[in-house]
Structure formats: C-alpha cells, structure tokens
Protein backbone atom coordinates (compact mmCIF):
# COMPACT_ATOMS: atom_id res chain seq x y z
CA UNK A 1 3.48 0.21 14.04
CA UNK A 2 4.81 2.89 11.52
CA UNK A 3 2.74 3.55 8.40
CA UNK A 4 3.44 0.92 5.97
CA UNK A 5 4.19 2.14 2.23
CA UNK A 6 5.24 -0.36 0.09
CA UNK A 7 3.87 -2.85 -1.93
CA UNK A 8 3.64 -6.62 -0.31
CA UNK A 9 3.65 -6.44 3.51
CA UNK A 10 3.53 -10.08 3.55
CA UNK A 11 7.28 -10.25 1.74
CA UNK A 12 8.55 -6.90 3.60
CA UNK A 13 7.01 -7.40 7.12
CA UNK A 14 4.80 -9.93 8.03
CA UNK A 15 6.46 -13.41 6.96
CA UNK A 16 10.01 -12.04 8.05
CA UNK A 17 8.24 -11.39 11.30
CA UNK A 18 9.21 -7.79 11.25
CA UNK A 19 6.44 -6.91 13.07
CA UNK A 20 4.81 -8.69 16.07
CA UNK A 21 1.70 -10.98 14.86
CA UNK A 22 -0.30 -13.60 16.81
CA UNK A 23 -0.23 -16.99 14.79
CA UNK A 24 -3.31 -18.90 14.19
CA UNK A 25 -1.61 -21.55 11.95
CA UNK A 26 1.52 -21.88 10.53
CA UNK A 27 3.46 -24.43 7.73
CA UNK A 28 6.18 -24.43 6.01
CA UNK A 29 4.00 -23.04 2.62
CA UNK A 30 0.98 -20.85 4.61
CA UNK A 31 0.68 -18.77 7.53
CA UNK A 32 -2.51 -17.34 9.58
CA UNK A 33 -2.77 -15.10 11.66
CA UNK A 34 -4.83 -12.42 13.60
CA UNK A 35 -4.90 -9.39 11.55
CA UNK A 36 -2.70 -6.56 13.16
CA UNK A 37 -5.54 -3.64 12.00
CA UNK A 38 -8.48 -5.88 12.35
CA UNK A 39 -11.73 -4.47 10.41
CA UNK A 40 -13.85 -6.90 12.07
CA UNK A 41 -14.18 -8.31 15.88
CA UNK A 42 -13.01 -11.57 14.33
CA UNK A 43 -10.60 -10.72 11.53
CA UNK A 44 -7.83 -13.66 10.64
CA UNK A 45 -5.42 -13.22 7.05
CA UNK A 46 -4.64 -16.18 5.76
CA UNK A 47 -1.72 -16.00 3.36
CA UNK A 48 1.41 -18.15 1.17
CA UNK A 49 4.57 -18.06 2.28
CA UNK A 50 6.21 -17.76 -1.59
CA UNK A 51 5.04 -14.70 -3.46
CA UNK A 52 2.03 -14.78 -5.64
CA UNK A 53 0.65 -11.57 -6.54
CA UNK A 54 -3.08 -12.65 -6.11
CA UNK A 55 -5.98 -15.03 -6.70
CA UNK A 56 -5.72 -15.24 -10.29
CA UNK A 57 -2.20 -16.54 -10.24
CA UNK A 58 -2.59 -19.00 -8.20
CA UNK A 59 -2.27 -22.20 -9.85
CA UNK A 60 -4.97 -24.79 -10.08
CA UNK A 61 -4.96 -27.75 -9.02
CA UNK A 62 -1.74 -26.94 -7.01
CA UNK A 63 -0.32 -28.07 -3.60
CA UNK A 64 -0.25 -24.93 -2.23
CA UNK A 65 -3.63 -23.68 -3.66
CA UNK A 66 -4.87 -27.21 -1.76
CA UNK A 67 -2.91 -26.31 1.41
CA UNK A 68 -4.40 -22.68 1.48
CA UNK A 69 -8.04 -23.62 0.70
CA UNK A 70 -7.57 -26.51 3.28
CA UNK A 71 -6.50 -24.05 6.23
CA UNK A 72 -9.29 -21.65 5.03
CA UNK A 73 -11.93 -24.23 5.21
CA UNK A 74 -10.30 -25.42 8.79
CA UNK A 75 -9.88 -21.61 10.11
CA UNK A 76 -14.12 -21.12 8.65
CA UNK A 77 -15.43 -24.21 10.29
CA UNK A 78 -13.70 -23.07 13.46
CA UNK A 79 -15.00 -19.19 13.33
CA UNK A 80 -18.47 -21.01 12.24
CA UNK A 81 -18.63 -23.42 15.34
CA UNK A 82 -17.57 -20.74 17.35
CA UNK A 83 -19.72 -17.59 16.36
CA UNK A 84 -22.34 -19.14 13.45
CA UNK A 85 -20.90 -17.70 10.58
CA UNK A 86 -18.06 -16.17 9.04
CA UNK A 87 -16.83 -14.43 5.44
CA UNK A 88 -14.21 -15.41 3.61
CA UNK A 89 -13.03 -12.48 1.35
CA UNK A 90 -10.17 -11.82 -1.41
CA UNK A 91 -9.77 -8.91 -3.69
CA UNK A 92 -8.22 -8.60 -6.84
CA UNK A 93 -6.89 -5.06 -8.27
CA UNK A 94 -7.51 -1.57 -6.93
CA UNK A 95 -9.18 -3.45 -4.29
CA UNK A 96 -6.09 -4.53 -3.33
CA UNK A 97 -3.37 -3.14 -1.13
CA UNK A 98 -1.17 -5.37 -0.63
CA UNK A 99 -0.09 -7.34 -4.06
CA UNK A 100 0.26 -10.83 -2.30
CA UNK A 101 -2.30 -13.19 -2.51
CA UNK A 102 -4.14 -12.96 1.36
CA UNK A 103 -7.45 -14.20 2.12
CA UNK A 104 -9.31 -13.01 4.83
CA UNK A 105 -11.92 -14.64 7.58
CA UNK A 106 -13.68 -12.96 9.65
CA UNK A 107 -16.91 -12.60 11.98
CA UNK A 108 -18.78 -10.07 13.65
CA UNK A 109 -19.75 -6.17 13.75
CA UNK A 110 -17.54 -4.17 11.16
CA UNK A 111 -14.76 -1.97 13.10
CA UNK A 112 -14.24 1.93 12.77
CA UNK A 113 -11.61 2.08 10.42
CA UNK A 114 -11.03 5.47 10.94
C-alpha cells in the first residue's frame, strides 16, 4: 500500500474500499475490521461509516454511539473469550492521525512498528 498522506483514511480509503481490508463486522452505520498495519498480534479498528472527527463529537445518547459501543463490547468479549484480555483504545488530538473517530481492540505482544 502507498504511503497514505491525508487526513481521514476512513473517508479517502478504507470505507470506499480503496484498499483491500478483511471485515470483522459490518452495518450499514459501523464497520470493523483487521487493521491493515497491525501494532499488535490482535489489532481490530472499529469505526462509523458517516464522518465524525473523534470521540468528543460523538453524540450522546445516540444510535450510532449505541451501535459502535455495542460492536465494541461484542468484538472485546470475543478477543476476551478467545485470548483473556484485550484493550480498547481511542485518542483524541496530536495523538491522532487519522481525524475520524476509530476505536481500536486489540490483544497480545506489541509489534515492531518500525
């Protein structure tokens, strides 16, 4: 995949299936998937279809802020069942890359991100 340099890969790439991802869930609002540059052995991006720039603007109580804590908590329990444990991890400005609101969930021994 070619260096990405914009702003939202979710918009530009990754919901327009611009580039090849392997779905873990997928709804008309939210989509998860196995992260294409995974930090972790276990690394799945949860993320909403529509735009919203990150945690803090999403809207509370909200069906889509129901739908994508619902297929968070179903993705977690899986990972949990499956390897004991799990993170669940946002970030909020210079911590984040892409300005789209992403969670991620992931398991196991951190990757060389080299």
């Amino acid at each position: 995949m070619l260096e990405y340099t914009g702003k939202d890969i979710y918009c530009d790439l990754v919901i327009p299936r611009k580039i090849d991802i392997r779905v873990v869930f997928e709804s008309e609002n939210v989509l998860a998937y196995h992260h294409t540059k995974p930090f972790w052995e276990h690394h799945v991006v949860v993320t909403p279809k529509q735009h919203i720039g990150s945690f803090l603007d999403l809207e509370f109580p909200s069906p889509i802020a129901k739908e994508i804590l619902n297929t968070i908590k179903t993705i977690a329990a899986d990972m949990q069942q499956k390897y004991g444990s799990c993170r669940i991890l946002t970030n909020l400005g210079e911590y984040q890359d892409s300005k789209h609101l992403h969670f991620h969930i992931v398991h196991g021994t951190l990757l060389n991100q080299n």
